[in-house]
Protein backbone atom coordinates (compact mmCIF):
# COMPACT_ATOMS: atom_id res chain seq x y z
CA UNK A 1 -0.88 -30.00 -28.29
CA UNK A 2 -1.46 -30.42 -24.45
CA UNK A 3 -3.86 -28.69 -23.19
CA UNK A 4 -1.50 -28.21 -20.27
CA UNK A 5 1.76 -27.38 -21.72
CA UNK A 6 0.32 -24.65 -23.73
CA UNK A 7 -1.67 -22.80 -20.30
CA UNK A 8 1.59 -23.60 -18.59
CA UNK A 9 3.77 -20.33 -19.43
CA UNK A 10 0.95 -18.43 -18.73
CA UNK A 11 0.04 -19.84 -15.49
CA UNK A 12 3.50 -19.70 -14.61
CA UNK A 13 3.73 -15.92 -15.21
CA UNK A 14 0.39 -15.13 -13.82
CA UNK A 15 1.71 -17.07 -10.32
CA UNK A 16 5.19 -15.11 -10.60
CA UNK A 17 3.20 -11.85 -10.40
CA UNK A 18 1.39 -12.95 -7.66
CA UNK A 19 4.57 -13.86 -5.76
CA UNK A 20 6.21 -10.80 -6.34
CA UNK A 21 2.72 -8.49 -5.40
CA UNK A 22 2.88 -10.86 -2.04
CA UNK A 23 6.51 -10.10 -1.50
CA UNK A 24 6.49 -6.38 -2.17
CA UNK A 25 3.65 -5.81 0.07
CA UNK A 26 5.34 -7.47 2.52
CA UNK A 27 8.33 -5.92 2.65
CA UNK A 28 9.45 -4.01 5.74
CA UNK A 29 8.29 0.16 6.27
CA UNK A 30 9.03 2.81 8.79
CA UNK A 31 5.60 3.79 7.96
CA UNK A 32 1.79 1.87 7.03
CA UNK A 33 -1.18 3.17 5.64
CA UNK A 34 -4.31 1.17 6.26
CA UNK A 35 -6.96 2.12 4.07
CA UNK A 36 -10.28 1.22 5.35
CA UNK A 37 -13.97 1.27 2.99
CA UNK A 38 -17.09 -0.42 3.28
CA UNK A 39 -20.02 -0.30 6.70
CA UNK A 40 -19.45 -3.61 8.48
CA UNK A 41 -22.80 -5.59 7.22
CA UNK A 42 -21.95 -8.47 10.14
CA UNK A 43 -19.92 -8.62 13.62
CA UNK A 44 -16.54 -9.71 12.70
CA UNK A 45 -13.22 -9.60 13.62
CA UNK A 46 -9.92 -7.86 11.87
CA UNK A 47 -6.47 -9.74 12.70
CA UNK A 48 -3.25 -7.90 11.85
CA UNK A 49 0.21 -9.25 12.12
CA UNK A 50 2.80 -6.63 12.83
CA UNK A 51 6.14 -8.07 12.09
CA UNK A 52 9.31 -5.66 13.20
CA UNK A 53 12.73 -6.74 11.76
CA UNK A 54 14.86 -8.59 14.54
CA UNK A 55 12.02 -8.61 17.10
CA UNK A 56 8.95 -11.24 17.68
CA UNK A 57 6.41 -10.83 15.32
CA UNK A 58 2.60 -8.78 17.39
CA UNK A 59 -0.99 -10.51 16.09
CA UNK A 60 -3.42 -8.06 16.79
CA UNK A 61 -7.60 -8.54 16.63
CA UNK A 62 -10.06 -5.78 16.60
CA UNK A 63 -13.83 -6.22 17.16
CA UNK A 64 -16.18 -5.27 15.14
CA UNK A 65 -19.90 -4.47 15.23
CA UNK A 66 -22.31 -4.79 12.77
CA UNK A 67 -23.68 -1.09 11.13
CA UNK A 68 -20.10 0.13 12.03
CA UNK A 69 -19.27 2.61 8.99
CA UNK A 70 -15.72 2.56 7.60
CA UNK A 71 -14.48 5.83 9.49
CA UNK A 72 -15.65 4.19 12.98
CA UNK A 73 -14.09 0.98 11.70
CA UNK A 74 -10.88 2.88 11.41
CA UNK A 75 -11.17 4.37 14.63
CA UNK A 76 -12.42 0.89 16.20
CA UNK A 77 -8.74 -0.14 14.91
CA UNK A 78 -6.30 2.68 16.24
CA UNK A 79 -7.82 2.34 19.90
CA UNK A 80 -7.07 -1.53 19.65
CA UNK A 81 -3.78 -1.21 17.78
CA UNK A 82 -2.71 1.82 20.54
CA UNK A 83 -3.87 -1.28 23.02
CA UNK A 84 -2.55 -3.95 21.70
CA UNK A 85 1.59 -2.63 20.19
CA UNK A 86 4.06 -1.42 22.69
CA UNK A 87 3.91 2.53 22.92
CA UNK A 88 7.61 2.53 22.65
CA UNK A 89 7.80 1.18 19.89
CA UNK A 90 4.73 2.24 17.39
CA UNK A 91 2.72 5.94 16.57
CA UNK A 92 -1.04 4.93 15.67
CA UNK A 93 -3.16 7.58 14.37
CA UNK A 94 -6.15 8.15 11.69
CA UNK A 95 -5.93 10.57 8.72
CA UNK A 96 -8.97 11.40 6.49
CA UNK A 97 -11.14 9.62 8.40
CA UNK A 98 -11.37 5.94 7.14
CA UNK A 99 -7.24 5.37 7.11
CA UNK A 100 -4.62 4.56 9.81
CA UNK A 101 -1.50 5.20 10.17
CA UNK A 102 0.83 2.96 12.17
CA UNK A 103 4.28 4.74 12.58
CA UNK A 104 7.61 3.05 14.01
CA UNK A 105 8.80 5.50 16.59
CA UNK A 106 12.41 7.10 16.90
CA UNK A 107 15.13 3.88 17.28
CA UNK A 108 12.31 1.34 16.55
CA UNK A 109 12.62 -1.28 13.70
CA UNK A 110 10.85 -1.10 10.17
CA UNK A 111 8.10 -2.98 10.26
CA UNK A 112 5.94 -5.09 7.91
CA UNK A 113 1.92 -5.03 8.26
CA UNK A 114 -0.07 -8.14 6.81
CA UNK A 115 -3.74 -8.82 7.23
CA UNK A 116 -4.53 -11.92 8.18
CA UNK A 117 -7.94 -12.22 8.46
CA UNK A 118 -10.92 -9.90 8.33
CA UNK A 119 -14.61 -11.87 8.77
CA UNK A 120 -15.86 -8.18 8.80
CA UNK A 121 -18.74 -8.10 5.52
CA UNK A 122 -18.66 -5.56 3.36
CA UNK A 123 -15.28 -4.41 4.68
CA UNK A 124 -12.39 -3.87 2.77
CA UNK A 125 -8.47 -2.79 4.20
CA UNK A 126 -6.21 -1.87 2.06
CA UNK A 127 -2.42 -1.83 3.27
CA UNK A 128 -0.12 0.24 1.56
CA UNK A 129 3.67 0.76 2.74
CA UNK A 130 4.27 5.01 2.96
């Protein structure tokens, strides 16, 4: 039999859960939880699309330094996100430390969080719809 035909179901299945897993995490949220872990081993950058239902979609980059440990990293985040979102529209805050939470406000749109890049070593985000 083909090598192919007989990996295809499986592949096929294994690339259906990955479609859904990309879907569901991108599905829109009044609420985010960004969970941060890992001390930044190189300068890098984190990118984060914020993408509110019925409004233009907000890229967002943080710096980071090198030595920065995940809490900092977090905190490194809010200050640029509180920067970088309109106030009207978004609540950023961190909770325990290494997470943060981006809020829509009162009348604001659900919102969907995706990362698109992080050339941060050694540090790992975790997004997690609340």
């Amino acid at each position: 039999m083909n090598l192919c035909k007989q990996l295809a179901p499986g592949l096929t299945l294994m690339l259906g859960g990955l479609l859904l897993a990309t879907t569901l995490s991108a599905s829109p949220s009044n609420k985010w939880r960004l969970e941060f872990s890992g001390s930044a081993r190189s300068d890098g950058n984190i990118v984060i699309l914020i993408d509110p239902i019925g409004a233009a979609s907000i890229r967002t980059e943080t710096a980071i330094q090198e030595n920065t440990r995940e809490n900092m990293v977090a905190e490194a985040v809010v200050q640029s996100l509180r920067k970088q979102l309109p106030q009207d529209g978004f609540h950023i805050e961190r909770d325990d430390g290494e997470d943060v939470l981006i809020k829509k406000r009162h009348g604001a749109a659900d919102f969907s969080v995706e990362i698109l890049s992080n050339t941060v070593e050694n540090v790992r985000i975790n997004p997690d719809r609340e």
